[in-house]
C-alpha atoms as a PDB file:
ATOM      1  CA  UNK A   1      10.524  -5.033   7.427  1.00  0.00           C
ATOM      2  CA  UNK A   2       8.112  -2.457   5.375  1.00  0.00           C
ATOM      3  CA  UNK A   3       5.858  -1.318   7.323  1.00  0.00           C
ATOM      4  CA  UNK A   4       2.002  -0.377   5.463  1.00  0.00           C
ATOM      5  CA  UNK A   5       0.154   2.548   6.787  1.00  0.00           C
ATOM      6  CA  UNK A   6      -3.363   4.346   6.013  1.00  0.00           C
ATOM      7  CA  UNK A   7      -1.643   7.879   6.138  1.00  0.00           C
ATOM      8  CA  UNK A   8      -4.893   9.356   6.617  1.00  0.00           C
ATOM      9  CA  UNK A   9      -5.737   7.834   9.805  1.00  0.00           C
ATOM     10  CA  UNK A  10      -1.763   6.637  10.960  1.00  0.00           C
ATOM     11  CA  UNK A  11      -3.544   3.175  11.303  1.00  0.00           C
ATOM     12  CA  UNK A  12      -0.999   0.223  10.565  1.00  0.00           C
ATOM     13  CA  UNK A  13      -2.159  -2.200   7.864  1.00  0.00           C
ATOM     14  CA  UNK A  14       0.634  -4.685   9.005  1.00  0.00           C
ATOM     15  CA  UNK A  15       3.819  -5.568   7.001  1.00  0.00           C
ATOM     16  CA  UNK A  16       4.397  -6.505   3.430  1.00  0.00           C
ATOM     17  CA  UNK A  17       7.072  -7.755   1.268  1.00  0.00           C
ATOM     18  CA  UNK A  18       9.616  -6.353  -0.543  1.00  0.00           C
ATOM     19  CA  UNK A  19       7.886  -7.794  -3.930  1.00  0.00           C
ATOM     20  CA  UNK A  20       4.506  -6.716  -2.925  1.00  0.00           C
ATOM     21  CA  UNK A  21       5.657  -2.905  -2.542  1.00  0.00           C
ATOM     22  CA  UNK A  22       7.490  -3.594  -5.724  1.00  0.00           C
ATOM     23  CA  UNK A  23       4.302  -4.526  -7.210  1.00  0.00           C
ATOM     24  CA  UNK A  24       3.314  -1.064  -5.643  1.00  0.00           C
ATOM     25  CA  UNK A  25       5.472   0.942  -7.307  1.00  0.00           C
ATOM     26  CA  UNK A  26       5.323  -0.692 -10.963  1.00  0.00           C
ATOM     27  CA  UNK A  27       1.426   0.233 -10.589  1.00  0.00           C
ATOM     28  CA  UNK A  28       0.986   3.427  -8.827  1.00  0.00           C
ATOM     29  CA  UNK A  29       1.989   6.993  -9.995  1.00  0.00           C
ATOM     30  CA  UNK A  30       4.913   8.363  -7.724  1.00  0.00           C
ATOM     31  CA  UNK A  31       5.215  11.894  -7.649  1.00  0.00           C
ATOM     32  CA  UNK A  32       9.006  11.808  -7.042  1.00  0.00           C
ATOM     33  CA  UNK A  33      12.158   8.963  -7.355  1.00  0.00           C
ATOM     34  CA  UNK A  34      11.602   8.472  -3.448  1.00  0.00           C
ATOM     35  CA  UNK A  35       7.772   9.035  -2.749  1.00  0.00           C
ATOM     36  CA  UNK A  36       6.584   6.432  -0.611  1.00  0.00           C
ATOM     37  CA  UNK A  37       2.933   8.012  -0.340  1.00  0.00           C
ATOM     38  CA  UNK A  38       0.131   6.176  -2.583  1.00  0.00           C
ATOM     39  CA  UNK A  39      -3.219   7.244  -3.427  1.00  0.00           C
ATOM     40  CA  UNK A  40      -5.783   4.936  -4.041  1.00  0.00           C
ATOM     41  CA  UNK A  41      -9.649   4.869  -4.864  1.00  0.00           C
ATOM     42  CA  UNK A  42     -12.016   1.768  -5.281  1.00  0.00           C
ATOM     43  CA  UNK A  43     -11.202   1.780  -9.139  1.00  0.00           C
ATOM     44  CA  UNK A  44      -7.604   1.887  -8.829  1.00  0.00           C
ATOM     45  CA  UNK A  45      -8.311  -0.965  -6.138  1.00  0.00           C
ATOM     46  CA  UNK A  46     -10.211  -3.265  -8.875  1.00  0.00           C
ATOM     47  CA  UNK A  47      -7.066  -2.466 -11.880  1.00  0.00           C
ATOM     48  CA  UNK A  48      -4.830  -4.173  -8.997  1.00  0.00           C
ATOM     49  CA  UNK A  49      -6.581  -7.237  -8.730  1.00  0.00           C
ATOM     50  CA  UNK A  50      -6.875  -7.609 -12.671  1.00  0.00           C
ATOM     51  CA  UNK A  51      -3.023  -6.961 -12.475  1.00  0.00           C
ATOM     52  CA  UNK A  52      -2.655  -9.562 -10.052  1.00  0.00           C
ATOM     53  CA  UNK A  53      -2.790  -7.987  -6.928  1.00  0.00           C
ATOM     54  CA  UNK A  54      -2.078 -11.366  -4.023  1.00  0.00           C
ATOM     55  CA  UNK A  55      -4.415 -12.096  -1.479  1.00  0.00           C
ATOM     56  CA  UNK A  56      -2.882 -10.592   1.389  1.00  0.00           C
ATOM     57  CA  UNK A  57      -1.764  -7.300   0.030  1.00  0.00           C
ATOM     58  CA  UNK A  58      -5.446  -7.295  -1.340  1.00  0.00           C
ATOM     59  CA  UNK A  59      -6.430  -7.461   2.696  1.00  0.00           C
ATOM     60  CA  UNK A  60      -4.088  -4.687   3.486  1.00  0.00           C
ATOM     61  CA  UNK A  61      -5.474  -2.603   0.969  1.00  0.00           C
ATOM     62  CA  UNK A  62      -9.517  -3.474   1.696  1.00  0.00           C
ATOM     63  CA  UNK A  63      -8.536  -2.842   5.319  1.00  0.00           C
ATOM     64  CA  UNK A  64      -7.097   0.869   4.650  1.00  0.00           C
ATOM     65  CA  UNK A  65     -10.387   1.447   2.803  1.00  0.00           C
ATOM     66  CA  UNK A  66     -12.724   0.386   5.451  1.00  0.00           C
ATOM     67  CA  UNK A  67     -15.964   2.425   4.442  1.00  0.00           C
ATOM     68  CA  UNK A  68     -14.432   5.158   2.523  1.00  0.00           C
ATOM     69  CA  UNK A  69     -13.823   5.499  -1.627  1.00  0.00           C
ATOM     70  CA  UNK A  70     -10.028   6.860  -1.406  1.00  0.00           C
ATOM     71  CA  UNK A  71      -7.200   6.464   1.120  1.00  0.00           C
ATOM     72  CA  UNK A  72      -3.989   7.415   1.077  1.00  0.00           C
ATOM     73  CA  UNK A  73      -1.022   4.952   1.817  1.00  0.00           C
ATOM     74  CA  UNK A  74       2.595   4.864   3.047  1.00  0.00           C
ATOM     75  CA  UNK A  75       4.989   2.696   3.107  1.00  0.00           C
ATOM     76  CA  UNK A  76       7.921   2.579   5.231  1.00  0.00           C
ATOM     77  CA  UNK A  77      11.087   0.701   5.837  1.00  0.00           C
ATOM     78  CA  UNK A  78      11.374  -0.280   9.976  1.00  0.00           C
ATOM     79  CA  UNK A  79      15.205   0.459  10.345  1.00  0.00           C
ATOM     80  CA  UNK A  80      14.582  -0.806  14.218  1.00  0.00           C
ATOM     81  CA  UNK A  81      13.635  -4.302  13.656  1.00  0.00           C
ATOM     82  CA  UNK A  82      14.583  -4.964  10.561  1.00  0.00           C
ATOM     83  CA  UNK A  83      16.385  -8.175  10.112  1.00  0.00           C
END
């Protein structure tokens, strides 16, 4: 299971799929080979939905917003319950 996160706030956004964090990673900047850590601002947030962004990675991402212009995401792999 990969686990999303607002790192800001350690809030869980729930769990996406392994092609939705692909999706992720073809259209966010990674600092390094194994960053899991992604910035995002309401802009960013609009390019994703003209890229194709699905419906309920859309929700994860509005949620980790809430009221503010930026947030920060991680995403994480749950070694525990993964099945």
């Amino acid at each position: 299971m990969i686990h999303l996160r607002n790192k800001e706030t350690g809030e869980s956004l729930g769990e996406i799929t392994e092609a939705q964090l692909q999706f992720l990673i073809d259209h966010l900047v990674e600092e390094f080979e194994e960053d899991t850590d992604y910035y995002l601002n309401r802009t960013t947030l609009d390019m994703l939905k003209k890229e194709g962004l699905d419906d309920a990675l859309l929700k994860c991402l509005e949620d980790a917003f809430g009221e503010r212009e930026h947030c920060t995401l991680n995403a994480f792999l749950d070694f525990w319950n993964a099945t």
